[in-house]
C-alpha atoms as a PDB file:
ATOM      1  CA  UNK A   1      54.940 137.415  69.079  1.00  0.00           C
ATOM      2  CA  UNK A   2      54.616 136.404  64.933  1.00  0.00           C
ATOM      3  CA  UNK A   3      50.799 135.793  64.139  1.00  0.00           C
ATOM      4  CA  UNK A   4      49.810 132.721  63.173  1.00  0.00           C
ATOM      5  CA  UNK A   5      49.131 133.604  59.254  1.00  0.00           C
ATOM      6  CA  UNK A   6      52.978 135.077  59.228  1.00  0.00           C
ATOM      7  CA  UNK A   7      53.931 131.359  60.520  1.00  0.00           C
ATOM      8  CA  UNK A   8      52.041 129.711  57.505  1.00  0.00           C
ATOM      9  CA  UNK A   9      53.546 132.162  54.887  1.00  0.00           C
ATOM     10  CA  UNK A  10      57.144 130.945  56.063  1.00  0.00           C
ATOM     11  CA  UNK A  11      55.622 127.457  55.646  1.00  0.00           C
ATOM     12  CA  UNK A  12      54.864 127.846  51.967  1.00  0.00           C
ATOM     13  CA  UNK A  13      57.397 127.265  49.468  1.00  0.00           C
ATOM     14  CA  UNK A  14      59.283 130.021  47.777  1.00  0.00           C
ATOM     15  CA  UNK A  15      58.304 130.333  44.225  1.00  0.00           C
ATOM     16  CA  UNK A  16      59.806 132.671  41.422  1.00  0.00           C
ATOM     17  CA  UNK A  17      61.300 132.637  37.460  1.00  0.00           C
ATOM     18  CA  UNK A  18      64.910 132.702  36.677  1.00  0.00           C
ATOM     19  CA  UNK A  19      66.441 133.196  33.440  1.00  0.00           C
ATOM     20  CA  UNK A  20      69.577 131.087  33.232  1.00  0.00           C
ATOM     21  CA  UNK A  21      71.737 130.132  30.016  1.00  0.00           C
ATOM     22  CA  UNK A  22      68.920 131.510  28.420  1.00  0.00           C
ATOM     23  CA  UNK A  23      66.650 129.020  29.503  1.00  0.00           C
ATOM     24  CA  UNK A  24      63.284 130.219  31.494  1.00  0.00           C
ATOM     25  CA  UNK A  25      62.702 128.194  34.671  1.00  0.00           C
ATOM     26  CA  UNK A  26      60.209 128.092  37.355  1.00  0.00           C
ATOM     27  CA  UNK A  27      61.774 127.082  40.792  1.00  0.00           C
ATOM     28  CA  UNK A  28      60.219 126.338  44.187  1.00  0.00           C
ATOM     29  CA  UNK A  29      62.828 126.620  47.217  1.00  0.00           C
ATOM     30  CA  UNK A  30      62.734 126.665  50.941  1.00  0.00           C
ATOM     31  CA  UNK A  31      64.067 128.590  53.873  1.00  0.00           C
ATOM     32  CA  UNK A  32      67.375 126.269  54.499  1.00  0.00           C
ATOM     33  CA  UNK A  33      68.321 125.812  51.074  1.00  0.00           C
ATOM     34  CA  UNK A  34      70.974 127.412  49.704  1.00  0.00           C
ATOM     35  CA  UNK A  35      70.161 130.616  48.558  1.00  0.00           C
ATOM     36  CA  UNK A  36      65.826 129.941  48.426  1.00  0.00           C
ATOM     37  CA  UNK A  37      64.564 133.558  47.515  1.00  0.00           C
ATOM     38  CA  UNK A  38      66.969 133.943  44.410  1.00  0.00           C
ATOM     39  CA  UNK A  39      69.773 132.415  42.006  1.00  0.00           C
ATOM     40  CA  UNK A  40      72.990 133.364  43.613  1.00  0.00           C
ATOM     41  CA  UNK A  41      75.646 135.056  41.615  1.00  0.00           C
ATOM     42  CA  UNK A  42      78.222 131.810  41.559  1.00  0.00           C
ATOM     43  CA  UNK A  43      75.661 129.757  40.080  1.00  0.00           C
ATOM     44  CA  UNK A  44      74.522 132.460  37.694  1.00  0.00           C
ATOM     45  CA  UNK A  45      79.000 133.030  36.823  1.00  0.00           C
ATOM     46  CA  UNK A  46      79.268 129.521  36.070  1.00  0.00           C
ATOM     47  CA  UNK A  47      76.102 128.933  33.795  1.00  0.00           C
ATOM     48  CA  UNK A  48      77.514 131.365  31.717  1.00  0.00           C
ATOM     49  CA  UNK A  49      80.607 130.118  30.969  1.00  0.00           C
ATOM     50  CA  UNK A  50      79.315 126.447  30.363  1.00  0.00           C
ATOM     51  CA  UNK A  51      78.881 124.531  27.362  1.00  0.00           C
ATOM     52  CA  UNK A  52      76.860 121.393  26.837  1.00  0.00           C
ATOM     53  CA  UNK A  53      76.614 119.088  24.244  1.00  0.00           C
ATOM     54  CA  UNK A  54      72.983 118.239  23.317  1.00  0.00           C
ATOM     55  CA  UNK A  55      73.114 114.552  24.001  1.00  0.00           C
ATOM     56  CA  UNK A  56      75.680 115.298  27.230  1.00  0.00           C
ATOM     57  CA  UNK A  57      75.255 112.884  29.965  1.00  0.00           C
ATOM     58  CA  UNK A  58      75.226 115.431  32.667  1.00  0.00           C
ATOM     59  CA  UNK A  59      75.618 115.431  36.532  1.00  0.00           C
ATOM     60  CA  UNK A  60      74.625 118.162  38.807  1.00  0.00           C
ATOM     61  CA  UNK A  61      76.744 117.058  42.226  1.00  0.00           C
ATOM     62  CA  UNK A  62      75.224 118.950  45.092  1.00  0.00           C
ATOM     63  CA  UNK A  63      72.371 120.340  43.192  1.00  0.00           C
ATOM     64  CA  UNK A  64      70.601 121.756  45.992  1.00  0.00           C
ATOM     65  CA  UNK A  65      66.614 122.607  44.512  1.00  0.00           C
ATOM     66  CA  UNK A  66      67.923 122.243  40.956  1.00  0.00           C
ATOM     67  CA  UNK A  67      68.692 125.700  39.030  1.00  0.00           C
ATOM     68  CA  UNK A  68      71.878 123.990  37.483  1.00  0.00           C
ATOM     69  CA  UNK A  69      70.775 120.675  36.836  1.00  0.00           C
ATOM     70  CA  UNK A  70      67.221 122.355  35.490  1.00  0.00           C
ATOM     71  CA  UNK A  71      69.664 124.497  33.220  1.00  0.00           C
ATOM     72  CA  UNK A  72      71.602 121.248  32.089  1.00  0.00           C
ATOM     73  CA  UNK A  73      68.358 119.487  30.937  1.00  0.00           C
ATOM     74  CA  UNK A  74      67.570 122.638  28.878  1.00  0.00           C
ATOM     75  CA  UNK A  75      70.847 122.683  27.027  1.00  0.00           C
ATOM     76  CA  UNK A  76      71.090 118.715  26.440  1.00  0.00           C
ATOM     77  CA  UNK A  77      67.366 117.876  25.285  1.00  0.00           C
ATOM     78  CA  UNK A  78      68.312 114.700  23.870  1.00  0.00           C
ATOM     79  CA  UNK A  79      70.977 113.936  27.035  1.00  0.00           C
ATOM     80  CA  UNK A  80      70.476 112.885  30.391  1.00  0.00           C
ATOM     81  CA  UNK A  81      70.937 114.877  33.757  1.00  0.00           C
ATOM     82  CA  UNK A  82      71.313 113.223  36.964  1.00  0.00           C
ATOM     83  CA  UNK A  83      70.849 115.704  40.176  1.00  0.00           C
ATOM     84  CA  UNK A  84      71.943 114.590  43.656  1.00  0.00           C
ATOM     85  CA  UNK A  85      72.518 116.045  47.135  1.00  0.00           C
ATOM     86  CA  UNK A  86      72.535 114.607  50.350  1.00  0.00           C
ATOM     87  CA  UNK A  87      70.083 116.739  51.920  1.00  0.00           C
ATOM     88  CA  UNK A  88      66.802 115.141  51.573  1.00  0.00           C
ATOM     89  CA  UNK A  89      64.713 118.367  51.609  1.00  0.00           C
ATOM     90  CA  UNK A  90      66.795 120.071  48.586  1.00  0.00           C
ATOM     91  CA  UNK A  91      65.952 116.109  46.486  1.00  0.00           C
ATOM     92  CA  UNK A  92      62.655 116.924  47.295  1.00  0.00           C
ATOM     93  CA  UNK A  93      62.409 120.283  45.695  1.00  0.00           C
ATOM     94  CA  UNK A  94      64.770 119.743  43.136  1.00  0.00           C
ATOM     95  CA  UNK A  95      62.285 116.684  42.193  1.00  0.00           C
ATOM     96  CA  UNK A  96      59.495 119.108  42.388  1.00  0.00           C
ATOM     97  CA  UNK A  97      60.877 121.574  40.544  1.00  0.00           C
ATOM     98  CA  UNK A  98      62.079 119.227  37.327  1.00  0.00           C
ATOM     99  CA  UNK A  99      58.233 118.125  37.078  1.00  0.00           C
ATOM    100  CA  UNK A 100      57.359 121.939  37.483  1.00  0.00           C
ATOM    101  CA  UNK A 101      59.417 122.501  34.364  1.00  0.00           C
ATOM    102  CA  UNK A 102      58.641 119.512  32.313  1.00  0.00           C
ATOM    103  CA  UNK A 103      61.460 117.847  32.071  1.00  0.00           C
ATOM    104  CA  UNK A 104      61.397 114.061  31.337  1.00  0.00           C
ATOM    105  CA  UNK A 105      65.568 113.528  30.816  1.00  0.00           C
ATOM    106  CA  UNK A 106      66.283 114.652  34.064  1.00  0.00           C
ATOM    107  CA  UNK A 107      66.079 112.644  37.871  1.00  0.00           C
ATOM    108  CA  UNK A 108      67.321 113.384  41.537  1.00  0.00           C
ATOM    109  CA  UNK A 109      69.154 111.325  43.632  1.00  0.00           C
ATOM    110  CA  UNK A 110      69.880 111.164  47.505  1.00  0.00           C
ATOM    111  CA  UNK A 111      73.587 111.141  47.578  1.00  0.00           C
ATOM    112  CA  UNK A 112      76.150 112.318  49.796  1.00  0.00           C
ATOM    113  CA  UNK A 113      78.585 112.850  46.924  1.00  0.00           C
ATOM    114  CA  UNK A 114      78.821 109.892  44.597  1.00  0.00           C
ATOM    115  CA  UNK A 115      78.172 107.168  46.884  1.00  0.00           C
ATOM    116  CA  UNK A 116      74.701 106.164  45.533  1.00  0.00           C
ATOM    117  CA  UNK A 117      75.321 106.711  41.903  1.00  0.00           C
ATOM    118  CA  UNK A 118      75.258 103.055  40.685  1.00  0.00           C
ATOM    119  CA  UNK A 119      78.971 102.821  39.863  1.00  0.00           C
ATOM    120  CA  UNK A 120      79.048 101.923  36.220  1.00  0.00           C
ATOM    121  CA  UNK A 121      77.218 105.184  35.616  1.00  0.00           C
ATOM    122  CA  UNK A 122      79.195 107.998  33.425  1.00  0.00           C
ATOM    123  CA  UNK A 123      78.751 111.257  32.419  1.00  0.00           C
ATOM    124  CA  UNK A 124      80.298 113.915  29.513  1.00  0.00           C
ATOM    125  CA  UNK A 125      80.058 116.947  32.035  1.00  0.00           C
ATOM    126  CA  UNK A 126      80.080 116.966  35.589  1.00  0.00           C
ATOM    127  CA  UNK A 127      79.007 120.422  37.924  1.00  0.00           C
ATOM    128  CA  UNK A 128      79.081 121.586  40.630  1.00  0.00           C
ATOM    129  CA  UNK A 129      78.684 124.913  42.880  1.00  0.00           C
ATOM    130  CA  UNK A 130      81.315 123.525  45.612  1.00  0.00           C
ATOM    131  CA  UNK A 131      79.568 124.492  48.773  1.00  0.00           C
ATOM    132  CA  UNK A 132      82.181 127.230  50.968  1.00  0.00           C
ATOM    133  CA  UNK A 133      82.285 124.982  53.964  1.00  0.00           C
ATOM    134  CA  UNK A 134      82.403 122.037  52.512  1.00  0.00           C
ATOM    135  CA  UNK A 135      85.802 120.317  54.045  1.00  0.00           C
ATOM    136  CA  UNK A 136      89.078 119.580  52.079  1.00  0.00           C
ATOM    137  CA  UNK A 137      88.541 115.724  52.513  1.00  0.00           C
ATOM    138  CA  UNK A 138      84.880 115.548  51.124  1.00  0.00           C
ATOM    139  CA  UNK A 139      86.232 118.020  48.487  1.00  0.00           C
ATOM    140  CA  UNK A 140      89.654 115.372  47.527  1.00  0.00           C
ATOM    141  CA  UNK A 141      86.721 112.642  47.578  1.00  0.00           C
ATOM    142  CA  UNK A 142      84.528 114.738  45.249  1.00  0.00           C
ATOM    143  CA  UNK A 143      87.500 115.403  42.317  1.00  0.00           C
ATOM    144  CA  UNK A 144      88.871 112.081  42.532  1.00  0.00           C
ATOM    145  CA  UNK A 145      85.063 110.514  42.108  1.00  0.00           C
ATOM    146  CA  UNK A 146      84.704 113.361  39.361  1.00  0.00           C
ATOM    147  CA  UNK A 147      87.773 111.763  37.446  1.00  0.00           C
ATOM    148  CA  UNK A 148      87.081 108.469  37.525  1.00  0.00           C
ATOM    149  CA  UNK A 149      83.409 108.931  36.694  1.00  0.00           C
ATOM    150  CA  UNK A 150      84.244 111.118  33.658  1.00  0.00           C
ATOM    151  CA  UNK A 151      83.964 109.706  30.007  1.00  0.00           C
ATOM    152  CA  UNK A 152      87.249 110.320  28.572  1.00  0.00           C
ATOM    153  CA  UNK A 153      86.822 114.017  27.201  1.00  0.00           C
ATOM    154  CA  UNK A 154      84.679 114.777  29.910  1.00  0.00           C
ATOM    155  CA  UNK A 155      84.921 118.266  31.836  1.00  0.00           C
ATOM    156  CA  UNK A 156      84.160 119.306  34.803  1.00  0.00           C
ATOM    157  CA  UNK A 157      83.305 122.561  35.704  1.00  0.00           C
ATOM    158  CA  UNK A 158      83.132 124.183  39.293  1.00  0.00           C
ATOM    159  CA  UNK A 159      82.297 127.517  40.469  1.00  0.00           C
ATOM    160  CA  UNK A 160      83.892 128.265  44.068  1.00  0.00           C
ATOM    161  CA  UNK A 161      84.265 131.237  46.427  1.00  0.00           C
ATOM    162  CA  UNK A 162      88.132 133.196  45.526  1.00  0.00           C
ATOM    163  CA  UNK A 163      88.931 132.127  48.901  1.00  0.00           C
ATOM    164  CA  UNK A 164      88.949 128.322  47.568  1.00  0.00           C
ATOM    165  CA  UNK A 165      90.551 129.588  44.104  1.00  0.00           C
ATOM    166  CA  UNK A 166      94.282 128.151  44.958  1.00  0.00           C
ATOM    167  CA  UNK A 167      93.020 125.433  46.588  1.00  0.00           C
ATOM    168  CA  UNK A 168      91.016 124.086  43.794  1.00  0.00           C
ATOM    169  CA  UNK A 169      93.962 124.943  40.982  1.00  0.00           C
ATOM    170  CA  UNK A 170      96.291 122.664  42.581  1.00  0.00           C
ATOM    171  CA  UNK A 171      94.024 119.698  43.156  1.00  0.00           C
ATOM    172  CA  UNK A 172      93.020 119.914  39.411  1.00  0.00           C
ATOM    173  CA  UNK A 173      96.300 120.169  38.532  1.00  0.00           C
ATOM    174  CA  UNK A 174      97.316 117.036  40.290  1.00  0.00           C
ATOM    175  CA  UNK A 175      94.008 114.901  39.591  1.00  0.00           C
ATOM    176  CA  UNK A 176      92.915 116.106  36.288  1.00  0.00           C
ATOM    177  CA  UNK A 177      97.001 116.984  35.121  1.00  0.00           C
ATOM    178  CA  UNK A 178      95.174 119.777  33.674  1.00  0.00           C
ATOM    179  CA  UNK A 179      93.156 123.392  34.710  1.00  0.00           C
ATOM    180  CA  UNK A 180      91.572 126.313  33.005  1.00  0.00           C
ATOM    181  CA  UNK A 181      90.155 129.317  34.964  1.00  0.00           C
ATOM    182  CA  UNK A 182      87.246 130.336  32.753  1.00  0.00           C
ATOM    183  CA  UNK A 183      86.450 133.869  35.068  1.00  0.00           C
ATOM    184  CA  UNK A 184      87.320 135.111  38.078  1.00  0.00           C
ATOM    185  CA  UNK A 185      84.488 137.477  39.739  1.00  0.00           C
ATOM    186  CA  UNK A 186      84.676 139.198  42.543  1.00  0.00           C
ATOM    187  CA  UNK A 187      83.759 136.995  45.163  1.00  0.00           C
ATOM    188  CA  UNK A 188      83.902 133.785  42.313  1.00  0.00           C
ATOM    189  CA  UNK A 189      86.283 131.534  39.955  1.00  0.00           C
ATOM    190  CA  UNK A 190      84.420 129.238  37.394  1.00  0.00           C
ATOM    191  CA  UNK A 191      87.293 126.330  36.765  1.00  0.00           C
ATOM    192  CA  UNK A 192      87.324 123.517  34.208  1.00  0.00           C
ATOM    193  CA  UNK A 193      89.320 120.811  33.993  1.00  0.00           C
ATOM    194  CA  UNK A 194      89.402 117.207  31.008  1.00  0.00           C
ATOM    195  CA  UNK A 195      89.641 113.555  31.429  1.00  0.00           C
ATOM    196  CA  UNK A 196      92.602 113.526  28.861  1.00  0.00           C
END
């Protein structure tokens, strides 16, 4: 039987630092989150292979409690960074954890996807840390939403599991006309692809 005082520790939210980009960060997570105790190493492959304007309009699609959207409102100070995720309990910490760090150009958004992004809205870089399970037809949805909410020039850059590596080649490919594998890891692939 777990103690009562074991019960209220798993209660509490997570807290630690992370490094990423070069940019310090202090996060709060929760058990159910995506990766809570630590930044996982897809998230960590991608940030390093990014490259953001300073006045990028930025989107962090599925941002879960915020490490790459945080990171984005680092490397754009005088952008904007819109986080959103349709689980309510990751918008809640990833709205905790951008006044935790300070940042004013940043906001979080319940969204499954782009549905409640007001429509007209654009942005210079879209990315996202494409969930494993995530389903081919939310994943078409996402790309083709990705595309048509991309400033021309835009990029979007994804970080998937090598299982989804083909996958996500020739749907860029076919949406974007274009695709550039930035690094393969071993268990990763960071992708890019332009608005032309």
């Amino acid at each position: 039987m777990i103690d009562p005082s074991q019960l209220a520790s798993l209660r509490r939210p997570i807290s630690f630092q992370a490094e990423l980009a070069g940019q310090p960060l202090h996060l709060q997570s929760t058990w159910g989150l995506f990766s809570p105790r630590e930044i996982d190493a897809g998230t960590r492959l991608l940030l390093e292979r990014i490259e953001v304007a300073p006045d990028a309009d930025c989107l962090d699609l599925g941002c879960g409690y915020g490490p790459i959207g945080l990171t984005l409102a680092r490397l754009a100070p005088q952008g904007r960074v819109l986080l959103v995720d349709k689980d309510f309990v990751a918008v809640e910490f990833a709205r905790k954890n951008i006044a935790l760090n300070g940042l004013d150009n940043a906001e979080v958004l319940l969204s499954n996807g782009f549905d409640q992004i007001e429509p007209k809205r654009r942005f210079d870089l879209i990315v996202s840390n494409i969930p494993a399970k995530v389903g081919k037809e939310l994943l078409t949805l996402w790309l083709h939403d990705a595309r048509a909410r991309l400033n021309p020039g835009g990029m979007l850059y994804v970080v998937t599991i090598n299982g989804l590596r083909q996958f996500i080649k020739r749907y860029l490919e076919d949406i974007f006309g274009n695709y550039d594998k930035l690094k393969q890891g071993s268990h990763y692939t960071v992708a890019l692809a332009c608005r032309r």
